[in-house]
C-alpha atoms as a PDB file:
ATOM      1  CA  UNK A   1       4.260 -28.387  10.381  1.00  0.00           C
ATOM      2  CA  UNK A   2       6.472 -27.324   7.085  1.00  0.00           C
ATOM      3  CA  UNK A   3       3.126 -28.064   5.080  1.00  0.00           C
ATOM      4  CA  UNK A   4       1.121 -25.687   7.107  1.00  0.00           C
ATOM      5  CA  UNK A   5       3.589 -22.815   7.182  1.00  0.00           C
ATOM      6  CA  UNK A   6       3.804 -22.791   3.326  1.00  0.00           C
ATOM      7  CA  UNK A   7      -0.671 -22.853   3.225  1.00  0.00           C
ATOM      8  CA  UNK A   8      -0.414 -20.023   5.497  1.00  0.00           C
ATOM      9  CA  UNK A   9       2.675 -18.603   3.869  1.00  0.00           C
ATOM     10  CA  UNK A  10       0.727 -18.785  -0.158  1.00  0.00           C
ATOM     11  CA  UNK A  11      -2.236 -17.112   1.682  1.00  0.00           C
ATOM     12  CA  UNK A  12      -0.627 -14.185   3.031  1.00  0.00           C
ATOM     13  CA  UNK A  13       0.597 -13.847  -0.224  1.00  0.00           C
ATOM     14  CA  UNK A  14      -2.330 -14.367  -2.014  1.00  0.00           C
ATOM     15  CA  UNK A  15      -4.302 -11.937   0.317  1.00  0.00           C
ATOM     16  CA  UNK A  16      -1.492  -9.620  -0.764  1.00  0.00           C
ATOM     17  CA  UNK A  17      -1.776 -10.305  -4.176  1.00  0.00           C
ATOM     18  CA  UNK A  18      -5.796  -9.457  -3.843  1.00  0.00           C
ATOM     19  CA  UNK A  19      -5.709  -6.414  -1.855  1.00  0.00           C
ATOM     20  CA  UNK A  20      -2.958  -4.783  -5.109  1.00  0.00           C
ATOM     21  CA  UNK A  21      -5.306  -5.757  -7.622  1.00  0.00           C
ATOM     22  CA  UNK A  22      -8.136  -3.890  -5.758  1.00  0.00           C
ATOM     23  CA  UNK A  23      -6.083  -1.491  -5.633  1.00  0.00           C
ATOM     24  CA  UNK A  24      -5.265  -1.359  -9.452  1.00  0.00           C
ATOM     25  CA  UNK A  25      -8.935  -1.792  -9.765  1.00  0.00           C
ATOM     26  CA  UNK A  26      -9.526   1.617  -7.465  1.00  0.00           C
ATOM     27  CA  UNK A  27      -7.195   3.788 -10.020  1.00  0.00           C
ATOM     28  CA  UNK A  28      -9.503   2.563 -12.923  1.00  0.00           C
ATOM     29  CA  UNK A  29     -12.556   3.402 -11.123  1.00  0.00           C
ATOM     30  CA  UNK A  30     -12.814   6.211  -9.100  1.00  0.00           C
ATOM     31  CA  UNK A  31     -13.582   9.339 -10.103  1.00  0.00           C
ATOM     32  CA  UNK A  32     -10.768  11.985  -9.317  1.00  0.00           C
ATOM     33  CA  UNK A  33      -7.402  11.998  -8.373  1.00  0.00           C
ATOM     34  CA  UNK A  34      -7.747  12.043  -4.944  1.00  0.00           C
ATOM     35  CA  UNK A  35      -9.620   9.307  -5.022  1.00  0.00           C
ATOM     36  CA  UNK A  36      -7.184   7.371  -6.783  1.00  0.00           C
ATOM     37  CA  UNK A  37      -4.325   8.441  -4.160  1.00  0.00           C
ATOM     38  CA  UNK A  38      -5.919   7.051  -1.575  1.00  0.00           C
ATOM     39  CA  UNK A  39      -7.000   3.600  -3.677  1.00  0.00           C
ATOM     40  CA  UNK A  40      -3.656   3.398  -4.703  1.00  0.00           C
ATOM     41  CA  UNK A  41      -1.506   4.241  -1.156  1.00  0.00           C
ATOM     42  CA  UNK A  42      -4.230   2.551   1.435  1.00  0.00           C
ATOM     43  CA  UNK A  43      -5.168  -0.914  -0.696  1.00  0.00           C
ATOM     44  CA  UNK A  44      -1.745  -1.319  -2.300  1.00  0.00           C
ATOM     45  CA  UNK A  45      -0.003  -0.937   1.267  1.00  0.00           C
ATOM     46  CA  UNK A  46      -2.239  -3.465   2.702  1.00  0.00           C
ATOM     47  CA  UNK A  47      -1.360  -5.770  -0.385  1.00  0.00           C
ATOM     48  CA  UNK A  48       2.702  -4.930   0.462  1.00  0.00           C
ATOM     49  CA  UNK A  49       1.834  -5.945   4.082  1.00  0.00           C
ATOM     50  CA  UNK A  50       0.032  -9.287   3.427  1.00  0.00           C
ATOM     51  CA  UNK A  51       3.418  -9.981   0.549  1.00  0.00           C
ATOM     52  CA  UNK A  52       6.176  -9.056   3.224  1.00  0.00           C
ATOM     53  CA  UNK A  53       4.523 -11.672   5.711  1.00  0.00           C
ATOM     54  CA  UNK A  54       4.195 -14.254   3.455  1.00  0.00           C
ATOM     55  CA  UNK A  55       7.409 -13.812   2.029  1.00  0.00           C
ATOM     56  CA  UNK A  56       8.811 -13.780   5.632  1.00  0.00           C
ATOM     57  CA  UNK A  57       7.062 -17.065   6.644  1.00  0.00           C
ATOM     58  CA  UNK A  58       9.263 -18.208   3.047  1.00  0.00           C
ATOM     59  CA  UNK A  59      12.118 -17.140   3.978  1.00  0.00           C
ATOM     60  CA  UNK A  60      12.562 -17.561   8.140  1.00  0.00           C
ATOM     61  CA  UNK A  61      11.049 -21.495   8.067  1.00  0.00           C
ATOM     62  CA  UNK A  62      11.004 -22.896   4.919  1.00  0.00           C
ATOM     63  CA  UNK A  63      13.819 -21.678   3.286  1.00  0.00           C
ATOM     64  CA  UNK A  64      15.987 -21.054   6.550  1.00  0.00           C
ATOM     65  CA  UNK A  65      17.666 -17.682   4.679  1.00  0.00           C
ATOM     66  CA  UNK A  66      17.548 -14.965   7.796  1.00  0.00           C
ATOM     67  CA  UNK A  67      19.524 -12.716   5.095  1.00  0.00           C
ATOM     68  CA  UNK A  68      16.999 -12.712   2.799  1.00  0.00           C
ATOM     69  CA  UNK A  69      13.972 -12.369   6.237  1.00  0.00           C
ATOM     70  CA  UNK A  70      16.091  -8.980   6.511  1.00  0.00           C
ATOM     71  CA  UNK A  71      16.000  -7.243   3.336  1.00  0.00           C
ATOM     72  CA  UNK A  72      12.218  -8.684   2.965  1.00  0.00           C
ATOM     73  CA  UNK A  73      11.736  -7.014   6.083  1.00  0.00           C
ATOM     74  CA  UNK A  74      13.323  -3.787   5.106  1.00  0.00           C
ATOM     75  CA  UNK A  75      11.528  -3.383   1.890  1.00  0.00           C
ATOM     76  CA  UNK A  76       7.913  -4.085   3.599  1.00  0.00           C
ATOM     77  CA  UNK A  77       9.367  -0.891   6.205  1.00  0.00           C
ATOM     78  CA  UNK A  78      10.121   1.159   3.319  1.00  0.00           C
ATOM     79  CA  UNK A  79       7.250   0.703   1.459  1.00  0.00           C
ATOM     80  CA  UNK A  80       5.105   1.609   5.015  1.00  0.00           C
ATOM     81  CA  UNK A  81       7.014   4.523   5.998  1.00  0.00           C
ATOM     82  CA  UNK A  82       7.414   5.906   2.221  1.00  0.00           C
ATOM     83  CA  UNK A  83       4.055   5.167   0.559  1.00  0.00           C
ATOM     84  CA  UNK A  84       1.706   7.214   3.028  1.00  0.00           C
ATOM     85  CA  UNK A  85       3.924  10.085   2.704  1.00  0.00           C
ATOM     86  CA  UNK A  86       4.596   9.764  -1.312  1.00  0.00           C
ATOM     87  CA  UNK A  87       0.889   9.944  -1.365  1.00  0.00           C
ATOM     88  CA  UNK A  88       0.043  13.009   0.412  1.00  0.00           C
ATOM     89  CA  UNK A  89       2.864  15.391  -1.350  1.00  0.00           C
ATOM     90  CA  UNK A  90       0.913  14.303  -4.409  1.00  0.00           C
ATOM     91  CA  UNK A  91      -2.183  15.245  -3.198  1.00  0.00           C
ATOM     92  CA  UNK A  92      -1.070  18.635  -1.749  1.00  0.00           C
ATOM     93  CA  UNK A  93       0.902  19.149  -5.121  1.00  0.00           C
ATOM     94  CA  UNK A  94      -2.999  18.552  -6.819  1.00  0.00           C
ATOM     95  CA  UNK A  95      -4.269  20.239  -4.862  1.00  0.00           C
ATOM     96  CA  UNK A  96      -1.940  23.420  -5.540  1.00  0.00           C
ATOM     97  CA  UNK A  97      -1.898  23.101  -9.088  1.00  0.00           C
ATOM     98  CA  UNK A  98      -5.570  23.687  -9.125  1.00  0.00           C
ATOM     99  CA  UNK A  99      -6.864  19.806  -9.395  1.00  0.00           C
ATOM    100  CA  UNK A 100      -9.851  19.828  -6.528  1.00  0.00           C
ATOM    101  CA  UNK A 101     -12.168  16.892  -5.668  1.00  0.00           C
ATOM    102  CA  UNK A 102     -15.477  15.956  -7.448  1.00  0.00           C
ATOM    103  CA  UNK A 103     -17.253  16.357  -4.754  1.00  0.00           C
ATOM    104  CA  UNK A 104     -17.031  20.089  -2.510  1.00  0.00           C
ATOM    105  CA  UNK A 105     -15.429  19.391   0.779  1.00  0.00           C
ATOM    106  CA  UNK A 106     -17.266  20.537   3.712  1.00  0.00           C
ATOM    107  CA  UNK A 107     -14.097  21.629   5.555  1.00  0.00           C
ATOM    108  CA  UNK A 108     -11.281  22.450   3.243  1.00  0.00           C
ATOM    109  CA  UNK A 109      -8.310  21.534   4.911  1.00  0.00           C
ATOM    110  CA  UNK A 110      -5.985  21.586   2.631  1.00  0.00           C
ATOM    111  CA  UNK A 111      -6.696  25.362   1.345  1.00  0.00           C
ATOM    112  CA  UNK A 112      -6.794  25.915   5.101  1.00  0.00           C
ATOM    113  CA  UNK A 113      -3.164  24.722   5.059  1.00  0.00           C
ATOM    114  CA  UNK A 114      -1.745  26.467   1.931  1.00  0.00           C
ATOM    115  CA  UNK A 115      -2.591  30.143   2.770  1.00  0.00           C
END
């Protein structure tokens, strides 16, 4: 049973792992800035998701450290609650400063917003 909580523990971690290089791979890539927000917040958070699970599965059964479960826990809640919202003061800070998509939006809700 220990065996097949650390497979499932390295692949949750390894799916993590995956989804942040995509992610890394997304900022190279794409084309504008909003873009790479949403590469960067959507595909990294994902990545922190499949980590904190992983590392959870670590910590609760194979290393028996609830302490540690906690503050694993905690991060992967902080990094959910703060990255989404990080993301779209940045993009409504762009978006203010002048910086517009490469592409013309058919509905411009953020200009909508700032008048």
């Amino acid at each position: 049973m220990l065996h097949l909580l650390m497979i499932i523990s390295d692949v949750l971690i390894g799916i993590g792992a995956f989804f942040a290089l995509i992610g890394v791979l997304g900022i190279l890539f794409m084309p504008d800035v909003f873009s790479r927000m949403q590469a960067s917040t959507c595909v990294t958070t994902l990545g922190i998701i499949g980590v904190c699970l992983g590392a959870l599965l670590h910590a609760i059964f194979i290393v028996g450290s609830p302490s540690s479960a906690v503050k694993i826990a905690l991060i992967g809640l902080l990094v959910l609650v703060t990255n989404p919202v990080g993301s779209h003061a940045l993009a409504r800070g762009a978006y203010r400063a002048g910086i517009r998509p490469e592409q013309p939006m058919e509905i411009d809700e953020l200009g909508r917003d700032s008048q």
